[in-house]
N, C-alpha and C. Protein backbone atom coordinates (compact mmCIF):
# COMPACT_ATOMS: atom_id res chain seq x y z
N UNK A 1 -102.94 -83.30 -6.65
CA UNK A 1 -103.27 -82.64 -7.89
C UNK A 1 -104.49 -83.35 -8.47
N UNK A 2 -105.07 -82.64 -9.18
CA UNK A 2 -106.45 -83.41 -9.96
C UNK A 2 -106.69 -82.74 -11.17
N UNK A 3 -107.13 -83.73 -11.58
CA UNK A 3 -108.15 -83.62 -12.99
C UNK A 3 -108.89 -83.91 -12.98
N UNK A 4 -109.98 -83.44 -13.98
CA UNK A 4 -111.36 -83.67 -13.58
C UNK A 4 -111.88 -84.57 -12.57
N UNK A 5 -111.70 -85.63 -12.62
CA UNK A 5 -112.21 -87.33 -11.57
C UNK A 5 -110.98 -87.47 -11.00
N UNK A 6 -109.76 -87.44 -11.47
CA UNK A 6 -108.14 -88.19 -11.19
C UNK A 6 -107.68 -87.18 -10.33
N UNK A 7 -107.47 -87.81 -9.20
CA UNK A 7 -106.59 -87.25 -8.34
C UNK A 7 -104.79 -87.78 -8.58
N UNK A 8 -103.84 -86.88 -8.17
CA UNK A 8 -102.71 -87.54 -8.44
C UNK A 8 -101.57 -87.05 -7.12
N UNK A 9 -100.96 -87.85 -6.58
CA UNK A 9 -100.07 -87.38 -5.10
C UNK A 9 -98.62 -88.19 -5.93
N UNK A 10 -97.61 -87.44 -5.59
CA UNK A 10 -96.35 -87.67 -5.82
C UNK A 10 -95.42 -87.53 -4.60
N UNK A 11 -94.74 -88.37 -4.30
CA UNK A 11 -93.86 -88.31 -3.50
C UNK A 11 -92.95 -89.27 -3.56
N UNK A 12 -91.78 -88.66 -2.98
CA UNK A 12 -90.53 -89.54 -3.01
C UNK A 12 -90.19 -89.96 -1.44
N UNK A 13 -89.95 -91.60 -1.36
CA UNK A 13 -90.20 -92.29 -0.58
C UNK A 13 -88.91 -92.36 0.49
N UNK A 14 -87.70 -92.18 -0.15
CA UNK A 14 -86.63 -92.37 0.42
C UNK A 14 -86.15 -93.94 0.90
N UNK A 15 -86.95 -94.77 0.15
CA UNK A 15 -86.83 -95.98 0.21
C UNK A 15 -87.89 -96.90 1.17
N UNK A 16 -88.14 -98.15 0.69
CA UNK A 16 -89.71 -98.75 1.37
C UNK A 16 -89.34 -100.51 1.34
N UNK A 17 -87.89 -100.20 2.05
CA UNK A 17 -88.02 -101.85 2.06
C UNK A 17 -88.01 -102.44 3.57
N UNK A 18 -88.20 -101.40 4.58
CA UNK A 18 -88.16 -101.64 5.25
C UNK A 18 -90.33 -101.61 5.52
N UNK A 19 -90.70 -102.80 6.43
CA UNK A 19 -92.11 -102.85 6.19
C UNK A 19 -92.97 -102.20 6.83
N UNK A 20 -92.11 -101.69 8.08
CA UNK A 20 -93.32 -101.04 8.73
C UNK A 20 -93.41 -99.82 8.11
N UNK A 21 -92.47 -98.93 7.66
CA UNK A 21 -92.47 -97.36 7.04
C UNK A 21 -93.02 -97.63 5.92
N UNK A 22 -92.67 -99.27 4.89
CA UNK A 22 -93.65 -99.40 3.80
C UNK A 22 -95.27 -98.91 4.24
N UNK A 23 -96.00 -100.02 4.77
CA UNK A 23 -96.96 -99.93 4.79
C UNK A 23 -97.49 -98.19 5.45
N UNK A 24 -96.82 -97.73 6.52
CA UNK A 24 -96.91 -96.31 7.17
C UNK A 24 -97.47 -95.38 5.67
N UNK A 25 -96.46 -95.50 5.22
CA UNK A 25 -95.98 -94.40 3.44
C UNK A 25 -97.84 -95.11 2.90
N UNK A 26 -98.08 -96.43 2.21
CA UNK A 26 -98.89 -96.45 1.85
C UNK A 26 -100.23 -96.25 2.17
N UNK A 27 -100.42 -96.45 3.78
CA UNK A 27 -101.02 -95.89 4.66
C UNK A 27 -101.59 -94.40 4.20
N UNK A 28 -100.51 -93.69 4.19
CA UNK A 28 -100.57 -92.21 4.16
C UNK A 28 -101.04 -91.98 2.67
N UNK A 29 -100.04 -92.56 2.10
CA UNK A 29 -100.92 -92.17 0.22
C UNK A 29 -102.27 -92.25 0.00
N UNK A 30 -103.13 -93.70 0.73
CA UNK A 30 -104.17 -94.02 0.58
C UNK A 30 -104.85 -92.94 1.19
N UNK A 31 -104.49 -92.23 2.21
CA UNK A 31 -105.72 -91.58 2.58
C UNK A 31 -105.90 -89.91 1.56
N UNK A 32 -104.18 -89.64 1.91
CA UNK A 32 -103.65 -87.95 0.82
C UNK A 32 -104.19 -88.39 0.14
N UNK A 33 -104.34 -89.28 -0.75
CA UNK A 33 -104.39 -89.42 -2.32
C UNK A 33 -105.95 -89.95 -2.55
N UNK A 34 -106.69 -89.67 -1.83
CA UNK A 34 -107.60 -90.66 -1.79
C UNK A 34 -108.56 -90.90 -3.70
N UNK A 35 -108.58 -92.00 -3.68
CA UNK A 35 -109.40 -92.82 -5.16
C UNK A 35 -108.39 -91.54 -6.04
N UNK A 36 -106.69 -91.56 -5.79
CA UNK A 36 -105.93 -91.31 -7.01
C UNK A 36 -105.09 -91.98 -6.94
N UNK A 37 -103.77 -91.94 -8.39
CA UNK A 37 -102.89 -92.47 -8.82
C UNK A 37 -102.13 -91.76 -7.73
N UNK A 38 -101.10 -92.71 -7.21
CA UNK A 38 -99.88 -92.73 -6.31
C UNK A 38 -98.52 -92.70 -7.66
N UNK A 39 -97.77 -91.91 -7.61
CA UNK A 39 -96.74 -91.69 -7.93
C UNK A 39 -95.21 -91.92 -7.13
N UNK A 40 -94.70 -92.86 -6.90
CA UNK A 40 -93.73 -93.37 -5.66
C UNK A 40 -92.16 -92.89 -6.51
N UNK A 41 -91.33 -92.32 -6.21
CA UNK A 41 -89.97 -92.51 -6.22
C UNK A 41 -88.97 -92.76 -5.36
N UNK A 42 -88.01 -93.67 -5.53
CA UNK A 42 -86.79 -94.07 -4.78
C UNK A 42 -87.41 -94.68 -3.58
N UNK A 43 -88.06 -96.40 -4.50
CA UNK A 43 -88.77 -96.84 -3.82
C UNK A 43 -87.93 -98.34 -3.26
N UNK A 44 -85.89 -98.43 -4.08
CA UNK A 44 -85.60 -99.14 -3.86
C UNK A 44 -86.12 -100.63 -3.76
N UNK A 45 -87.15 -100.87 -4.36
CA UNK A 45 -88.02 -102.11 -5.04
C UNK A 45 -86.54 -102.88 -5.93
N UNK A 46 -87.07 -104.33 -5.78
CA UNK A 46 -86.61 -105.24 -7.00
C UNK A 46 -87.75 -105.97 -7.01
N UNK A 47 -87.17 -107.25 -7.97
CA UNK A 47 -88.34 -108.36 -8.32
C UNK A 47 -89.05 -109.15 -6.87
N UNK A 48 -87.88 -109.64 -6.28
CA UNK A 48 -88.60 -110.36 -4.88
C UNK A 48 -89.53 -109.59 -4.06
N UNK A 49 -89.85 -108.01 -4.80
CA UNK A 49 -90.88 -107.53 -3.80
C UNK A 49 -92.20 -106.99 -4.30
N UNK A 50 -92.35 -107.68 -5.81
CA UNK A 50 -93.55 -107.53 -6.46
C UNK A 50 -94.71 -107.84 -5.48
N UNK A 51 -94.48 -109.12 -5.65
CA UNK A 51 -96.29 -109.86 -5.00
C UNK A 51 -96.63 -109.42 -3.59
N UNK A 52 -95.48 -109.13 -3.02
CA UNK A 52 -95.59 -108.68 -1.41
C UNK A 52 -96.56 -107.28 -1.64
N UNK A 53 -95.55 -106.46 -2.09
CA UNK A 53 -96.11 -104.69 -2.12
C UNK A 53 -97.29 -104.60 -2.69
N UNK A 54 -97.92 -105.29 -3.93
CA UNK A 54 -99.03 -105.50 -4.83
C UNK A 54 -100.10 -106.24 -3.32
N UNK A 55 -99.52 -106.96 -2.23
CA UNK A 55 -100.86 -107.39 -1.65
C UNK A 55 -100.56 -106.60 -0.65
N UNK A 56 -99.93 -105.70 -0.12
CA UNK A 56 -100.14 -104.95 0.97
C UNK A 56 -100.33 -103.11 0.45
N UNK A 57 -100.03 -103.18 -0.42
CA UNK A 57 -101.38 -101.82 -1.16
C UNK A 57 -102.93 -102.06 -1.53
N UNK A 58 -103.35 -103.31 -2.37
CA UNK A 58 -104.36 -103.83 -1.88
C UNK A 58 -105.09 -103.60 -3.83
N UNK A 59 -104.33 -103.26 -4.50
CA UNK A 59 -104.58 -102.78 -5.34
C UNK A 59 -103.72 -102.92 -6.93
N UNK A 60 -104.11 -102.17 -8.12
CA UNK A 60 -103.00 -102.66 -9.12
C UNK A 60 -101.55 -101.32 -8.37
N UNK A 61 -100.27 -101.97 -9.06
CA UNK A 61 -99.22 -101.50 -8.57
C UNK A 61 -98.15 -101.52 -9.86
N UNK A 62 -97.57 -100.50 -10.09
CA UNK A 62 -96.40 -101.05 -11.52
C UNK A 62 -95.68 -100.32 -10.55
N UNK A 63 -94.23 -101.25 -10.92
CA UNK A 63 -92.65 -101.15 -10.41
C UNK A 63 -91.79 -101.27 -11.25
N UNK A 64 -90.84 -100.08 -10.97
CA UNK A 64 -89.86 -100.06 -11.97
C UNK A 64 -88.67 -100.16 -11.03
N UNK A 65 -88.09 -101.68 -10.87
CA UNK A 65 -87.17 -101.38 -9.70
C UNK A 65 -85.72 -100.65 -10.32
N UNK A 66 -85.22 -100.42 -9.06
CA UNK A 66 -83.96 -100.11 -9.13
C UNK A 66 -82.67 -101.07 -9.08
N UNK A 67 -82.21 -100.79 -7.25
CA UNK A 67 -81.84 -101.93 -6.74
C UNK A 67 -82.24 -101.50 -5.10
N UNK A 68 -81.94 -102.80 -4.35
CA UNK A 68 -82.65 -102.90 -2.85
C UNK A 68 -82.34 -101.64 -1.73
N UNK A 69 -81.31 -100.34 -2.59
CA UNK A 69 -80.73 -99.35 -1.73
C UNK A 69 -80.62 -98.23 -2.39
N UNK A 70 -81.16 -98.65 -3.88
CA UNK A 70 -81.19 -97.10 -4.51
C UNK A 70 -82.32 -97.41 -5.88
N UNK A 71 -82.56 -95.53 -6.50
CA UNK A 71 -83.50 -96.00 -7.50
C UNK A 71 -84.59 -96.83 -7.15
N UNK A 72 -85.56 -96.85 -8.14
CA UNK A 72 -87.16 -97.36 -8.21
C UNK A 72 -88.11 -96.45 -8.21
N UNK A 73 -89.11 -96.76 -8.73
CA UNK A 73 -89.99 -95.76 -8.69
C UNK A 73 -91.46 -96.78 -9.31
N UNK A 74 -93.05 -96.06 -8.53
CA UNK A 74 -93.89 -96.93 -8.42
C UNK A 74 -95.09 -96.17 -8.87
N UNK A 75 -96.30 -96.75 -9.48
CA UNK A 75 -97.31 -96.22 -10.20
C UNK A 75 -98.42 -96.91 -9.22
N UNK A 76 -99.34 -96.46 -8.39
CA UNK A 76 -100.04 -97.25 -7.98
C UNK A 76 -101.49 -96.80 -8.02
N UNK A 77 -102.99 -97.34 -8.07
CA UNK A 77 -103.76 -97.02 -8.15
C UNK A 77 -104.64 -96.99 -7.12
N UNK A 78 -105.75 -96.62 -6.78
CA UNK A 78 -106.80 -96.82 -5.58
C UNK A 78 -107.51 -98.69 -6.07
N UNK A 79 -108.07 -98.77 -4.75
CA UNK A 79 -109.45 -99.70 -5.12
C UNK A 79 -110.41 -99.74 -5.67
N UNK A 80 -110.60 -100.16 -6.78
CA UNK A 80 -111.77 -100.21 -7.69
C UNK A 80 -111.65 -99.25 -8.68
N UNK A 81 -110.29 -98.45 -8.85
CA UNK A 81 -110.11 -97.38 -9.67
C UNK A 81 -110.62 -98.47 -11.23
N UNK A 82 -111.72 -97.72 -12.10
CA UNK A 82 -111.73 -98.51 -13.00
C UNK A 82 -111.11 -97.98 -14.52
N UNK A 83 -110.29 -98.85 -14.65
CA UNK A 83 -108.90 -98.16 -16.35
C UNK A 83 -109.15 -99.33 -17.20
N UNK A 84 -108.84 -99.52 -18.17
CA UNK A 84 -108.48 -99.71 -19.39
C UNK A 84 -106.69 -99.50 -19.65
N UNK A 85 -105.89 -100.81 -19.12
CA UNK A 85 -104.45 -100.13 -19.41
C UNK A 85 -104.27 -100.39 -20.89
N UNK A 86 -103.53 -99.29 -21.87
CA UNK A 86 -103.36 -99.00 -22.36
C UNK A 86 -101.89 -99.95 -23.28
N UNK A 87 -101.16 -99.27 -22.31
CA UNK A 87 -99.40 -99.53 -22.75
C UNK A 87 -98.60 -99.19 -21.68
N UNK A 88 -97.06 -100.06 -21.20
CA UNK A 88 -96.54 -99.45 -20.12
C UNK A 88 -95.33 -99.85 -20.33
N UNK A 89 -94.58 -99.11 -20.40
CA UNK A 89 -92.87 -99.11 -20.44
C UNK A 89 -92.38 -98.48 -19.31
N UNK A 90 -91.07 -99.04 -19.77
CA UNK A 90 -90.21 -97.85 -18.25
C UNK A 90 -88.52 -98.41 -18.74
N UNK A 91 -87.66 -97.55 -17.83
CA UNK A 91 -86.47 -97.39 -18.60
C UNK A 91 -85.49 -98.63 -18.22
N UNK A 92 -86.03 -100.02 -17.41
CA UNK A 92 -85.06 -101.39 -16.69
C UNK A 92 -84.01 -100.43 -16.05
N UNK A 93 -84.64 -99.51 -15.31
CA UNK A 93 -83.36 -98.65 -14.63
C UNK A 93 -83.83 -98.33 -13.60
N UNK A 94 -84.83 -98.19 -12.71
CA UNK A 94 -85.97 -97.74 -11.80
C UNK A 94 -85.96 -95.75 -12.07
N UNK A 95 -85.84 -95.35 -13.26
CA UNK A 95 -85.86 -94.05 -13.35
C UNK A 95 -86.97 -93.85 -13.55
N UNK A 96 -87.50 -94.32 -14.88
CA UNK A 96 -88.37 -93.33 -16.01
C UNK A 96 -90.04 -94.76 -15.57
N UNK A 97 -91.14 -94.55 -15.34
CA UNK A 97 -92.15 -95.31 -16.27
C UNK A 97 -93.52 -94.42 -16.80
N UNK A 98 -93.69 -94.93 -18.05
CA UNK A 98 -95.14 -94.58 -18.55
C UNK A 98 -96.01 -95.82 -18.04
N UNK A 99 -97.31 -94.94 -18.44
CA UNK A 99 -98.41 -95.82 -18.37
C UNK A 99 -99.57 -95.23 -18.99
N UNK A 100 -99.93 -95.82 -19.89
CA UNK A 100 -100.94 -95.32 -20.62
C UNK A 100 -102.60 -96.15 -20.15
N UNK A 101 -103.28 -95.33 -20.11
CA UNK A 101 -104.64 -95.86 -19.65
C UNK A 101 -106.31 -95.13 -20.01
N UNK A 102 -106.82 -95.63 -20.19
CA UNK A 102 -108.39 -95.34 -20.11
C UNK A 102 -108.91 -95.09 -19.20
N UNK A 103 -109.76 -94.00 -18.84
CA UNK A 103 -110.53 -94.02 -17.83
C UNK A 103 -111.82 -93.01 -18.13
N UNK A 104 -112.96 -93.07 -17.88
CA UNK A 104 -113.69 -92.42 -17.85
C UNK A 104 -114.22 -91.85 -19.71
N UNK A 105 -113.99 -92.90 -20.35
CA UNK A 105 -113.72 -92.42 -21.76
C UNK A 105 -112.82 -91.57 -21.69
N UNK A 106 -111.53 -91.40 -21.59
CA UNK A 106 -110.65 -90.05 -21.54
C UNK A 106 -109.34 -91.10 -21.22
N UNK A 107 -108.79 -90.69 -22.44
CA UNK A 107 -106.93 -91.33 -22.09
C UNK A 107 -105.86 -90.83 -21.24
N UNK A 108 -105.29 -91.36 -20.64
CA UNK A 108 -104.56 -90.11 -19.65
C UNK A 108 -103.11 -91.11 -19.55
N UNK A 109 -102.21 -90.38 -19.98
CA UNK A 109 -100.46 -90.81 -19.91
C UNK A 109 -99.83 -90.34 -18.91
N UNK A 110 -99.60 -91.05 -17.85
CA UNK A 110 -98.39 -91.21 -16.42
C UNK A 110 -97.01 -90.87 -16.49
N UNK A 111 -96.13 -90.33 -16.39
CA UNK A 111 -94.68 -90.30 -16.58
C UNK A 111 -94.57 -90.32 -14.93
N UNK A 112 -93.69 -91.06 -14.45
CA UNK A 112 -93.53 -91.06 -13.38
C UNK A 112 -91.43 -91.18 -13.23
N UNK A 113 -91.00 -90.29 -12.80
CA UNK A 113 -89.44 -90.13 -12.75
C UNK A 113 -89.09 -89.72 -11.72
N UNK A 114 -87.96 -90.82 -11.27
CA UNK A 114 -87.07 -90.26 -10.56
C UNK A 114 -85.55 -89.86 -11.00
N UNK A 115 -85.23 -88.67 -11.11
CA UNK A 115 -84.02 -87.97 -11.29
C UNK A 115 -83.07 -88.16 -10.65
N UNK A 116 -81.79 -88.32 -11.60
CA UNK A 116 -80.79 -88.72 -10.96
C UNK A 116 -79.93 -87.11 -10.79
N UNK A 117 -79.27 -87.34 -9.26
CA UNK A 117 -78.75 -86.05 -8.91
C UNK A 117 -77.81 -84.75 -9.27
N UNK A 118 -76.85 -85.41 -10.52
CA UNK A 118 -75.63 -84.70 -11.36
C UNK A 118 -76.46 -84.46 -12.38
N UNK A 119 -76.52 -82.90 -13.05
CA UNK A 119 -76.88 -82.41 -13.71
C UNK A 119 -76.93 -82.97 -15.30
N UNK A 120 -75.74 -83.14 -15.38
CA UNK A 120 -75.16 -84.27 -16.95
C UNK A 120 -76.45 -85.50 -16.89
N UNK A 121 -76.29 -86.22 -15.82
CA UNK A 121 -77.18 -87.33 -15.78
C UNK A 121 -78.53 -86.91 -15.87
N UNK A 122 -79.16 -85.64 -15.48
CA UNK A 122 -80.50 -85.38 -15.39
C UNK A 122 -80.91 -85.71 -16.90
N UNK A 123 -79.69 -84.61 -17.60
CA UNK A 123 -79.91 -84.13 -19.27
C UNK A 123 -80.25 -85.31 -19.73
N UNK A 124 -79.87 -86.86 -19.63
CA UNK A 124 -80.06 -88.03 -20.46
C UNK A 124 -81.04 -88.55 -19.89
N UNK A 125 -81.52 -88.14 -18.60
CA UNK A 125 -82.70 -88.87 -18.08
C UNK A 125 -83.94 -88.64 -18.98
N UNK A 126 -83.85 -86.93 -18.73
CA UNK A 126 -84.69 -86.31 -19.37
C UNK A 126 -84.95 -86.40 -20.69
N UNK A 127 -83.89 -86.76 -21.51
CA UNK A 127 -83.38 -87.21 -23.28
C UNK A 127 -84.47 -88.38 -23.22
N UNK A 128 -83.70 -89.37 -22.52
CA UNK A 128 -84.44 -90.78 -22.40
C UNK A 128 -86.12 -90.62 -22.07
N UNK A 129 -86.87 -89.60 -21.37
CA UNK A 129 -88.28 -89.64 -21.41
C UNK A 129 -88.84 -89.10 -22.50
N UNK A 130 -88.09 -88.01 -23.22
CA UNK A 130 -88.53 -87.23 -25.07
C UNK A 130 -88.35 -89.06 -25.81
N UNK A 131 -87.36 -89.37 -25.63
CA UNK A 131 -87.35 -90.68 -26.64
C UNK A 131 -88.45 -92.16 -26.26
N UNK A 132 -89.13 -92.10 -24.99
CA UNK A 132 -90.14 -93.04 -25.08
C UNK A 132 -90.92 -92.42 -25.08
N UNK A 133 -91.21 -91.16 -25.00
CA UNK A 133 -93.02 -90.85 -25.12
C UNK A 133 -93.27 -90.55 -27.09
N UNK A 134 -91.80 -90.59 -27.48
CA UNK A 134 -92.20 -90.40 -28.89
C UNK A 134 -92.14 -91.46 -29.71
N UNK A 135 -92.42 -92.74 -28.91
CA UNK A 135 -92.25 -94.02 -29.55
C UNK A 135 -94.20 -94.43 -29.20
N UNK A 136 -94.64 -93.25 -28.99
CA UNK A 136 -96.62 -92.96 -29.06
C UNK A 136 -97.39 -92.46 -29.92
N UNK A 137 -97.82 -92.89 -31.01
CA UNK A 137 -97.74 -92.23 -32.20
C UNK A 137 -99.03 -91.36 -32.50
N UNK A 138 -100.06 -91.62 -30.67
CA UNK A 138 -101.11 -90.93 -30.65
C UNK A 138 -100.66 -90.58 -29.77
N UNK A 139 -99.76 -89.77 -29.26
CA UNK A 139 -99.66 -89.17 -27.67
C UNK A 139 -100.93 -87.53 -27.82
N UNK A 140 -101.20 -87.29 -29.03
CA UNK A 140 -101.57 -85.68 -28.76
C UNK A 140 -103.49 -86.10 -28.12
N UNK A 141 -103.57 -87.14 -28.14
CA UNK A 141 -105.00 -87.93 -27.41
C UNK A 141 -105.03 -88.21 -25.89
N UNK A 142 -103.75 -88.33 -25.36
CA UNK A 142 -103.63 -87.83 -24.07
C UNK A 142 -104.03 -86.93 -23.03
N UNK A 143 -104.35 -86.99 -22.12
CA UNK A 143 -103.61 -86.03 -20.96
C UNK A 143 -102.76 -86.32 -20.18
N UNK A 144 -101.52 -85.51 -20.25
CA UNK A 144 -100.26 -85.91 -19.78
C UNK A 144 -99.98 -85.29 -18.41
N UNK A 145 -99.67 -86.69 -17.57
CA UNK A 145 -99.22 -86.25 -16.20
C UNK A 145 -97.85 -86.70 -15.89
N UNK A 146 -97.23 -85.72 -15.36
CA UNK A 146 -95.47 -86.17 -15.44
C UNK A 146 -95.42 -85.63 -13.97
N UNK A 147 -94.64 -86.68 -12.77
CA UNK A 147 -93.94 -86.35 -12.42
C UNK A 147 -93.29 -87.11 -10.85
N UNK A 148 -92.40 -86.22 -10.30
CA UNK A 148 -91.20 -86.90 -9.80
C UNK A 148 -90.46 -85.93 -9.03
N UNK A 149 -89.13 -86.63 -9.13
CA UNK A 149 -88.06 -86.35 -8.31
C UNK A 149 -87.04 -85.60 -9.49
N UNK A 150 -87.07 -84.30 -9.28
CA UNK A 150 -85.56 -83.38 -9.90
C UNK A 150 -86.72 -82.82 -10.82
N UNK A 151 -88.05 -83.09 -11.09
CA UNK A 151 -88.48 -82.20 -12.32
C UNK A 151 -90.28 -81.74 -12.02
N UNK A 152 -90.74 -80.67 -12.84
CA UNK A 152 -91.66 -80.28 -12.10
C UNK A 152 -92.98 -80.82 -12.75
N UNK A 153 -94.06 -80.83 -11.94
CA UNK A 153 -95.17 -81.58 -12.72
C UNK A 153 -95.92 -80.83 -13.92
N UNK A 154 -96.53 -81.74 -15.27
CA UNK A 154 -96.59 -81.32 -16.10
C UNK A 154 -97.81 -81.45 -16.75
N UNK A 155 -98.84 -80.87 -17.12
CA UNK A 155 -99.84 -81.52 -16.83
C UNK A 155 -100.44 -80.73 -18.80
N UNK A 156 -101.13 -81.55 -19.80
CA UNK A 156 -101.33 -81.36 -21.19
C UNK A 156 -103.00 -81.74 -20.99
N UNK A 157 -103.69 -81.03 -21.17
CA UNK A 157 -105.18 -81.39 -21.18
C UNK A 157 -105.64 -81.13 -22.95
């Protein structure tokens, strides 16, 4: 997907802790996605695999882990992509993360989600992303890119 300069590829990983399909998957983003934001879900990430994944993408990387067999989800950028980060939350659940950033003089807000599979649970997922993007008290300066796993991409110019 793109916007004007920003390219954006989403996909759900089915998990990346194993290293050779890691690097394979990032492999592949880098080229699909080329000089865009990577959108990763159910990337099964925790903490012990920050500094690793951050030097074998090659690039900046935000992780919202899960745990080592389920959940996570990952924001990653190209080389030399040049931003201004903004602000970045996410839900300590590997569901939900924002990321707010600069680029090109032009602000542009990330939602990156992975959905959980029972319908009940979607409803609070989804609750839970209305309740951090409205904790932005300039969100209407945005362009909003949302998306993921269980919901469809969303795009506010």
């Amino acid at each position: 997907m793109s916007m004007g300069k920003v390219n954006f590829l989403c996909y759900n990983v089915k998990g990346l802790q194993n290293k050779e399909k890691r690097v394979q998957i990032f492999n592949f983003c880098k080229e699909k996605g080329k000089n865009g934001i990577v959108l990763l879900q159910e990337t099964h990430s925790s903490l012990k695999d920050v500094k690793k994944w951050k030097k074998e993408w090659g690039a900046d990387i935000y992780l919202n882990h899960g745990s080592s067999n389920s959940r996570g989800t990952l924001i990653a950028f190209p080389k030399g992509f040049e931003k201004k980060d903004l602000r970045y939350i996410d839900d300590k659940n590997g569901r939900i993360q924002i990321l707010t950033f600069e680029h090109a003089k032009k602000k542009f807000m990330v939602v990156n989600v992975y959905n959980n599979n029972v319908e009940k649970e979607q409803i609070t997922t989804l609750k839970k992303i209305d309740s951090l993007m409205q904790t932005f008290d300039d969100i209407n300066e945005y362009s909003i890119v949302m998306g993921g796993t269980g919901i469809l991409f969303w795009i506010k110019i």
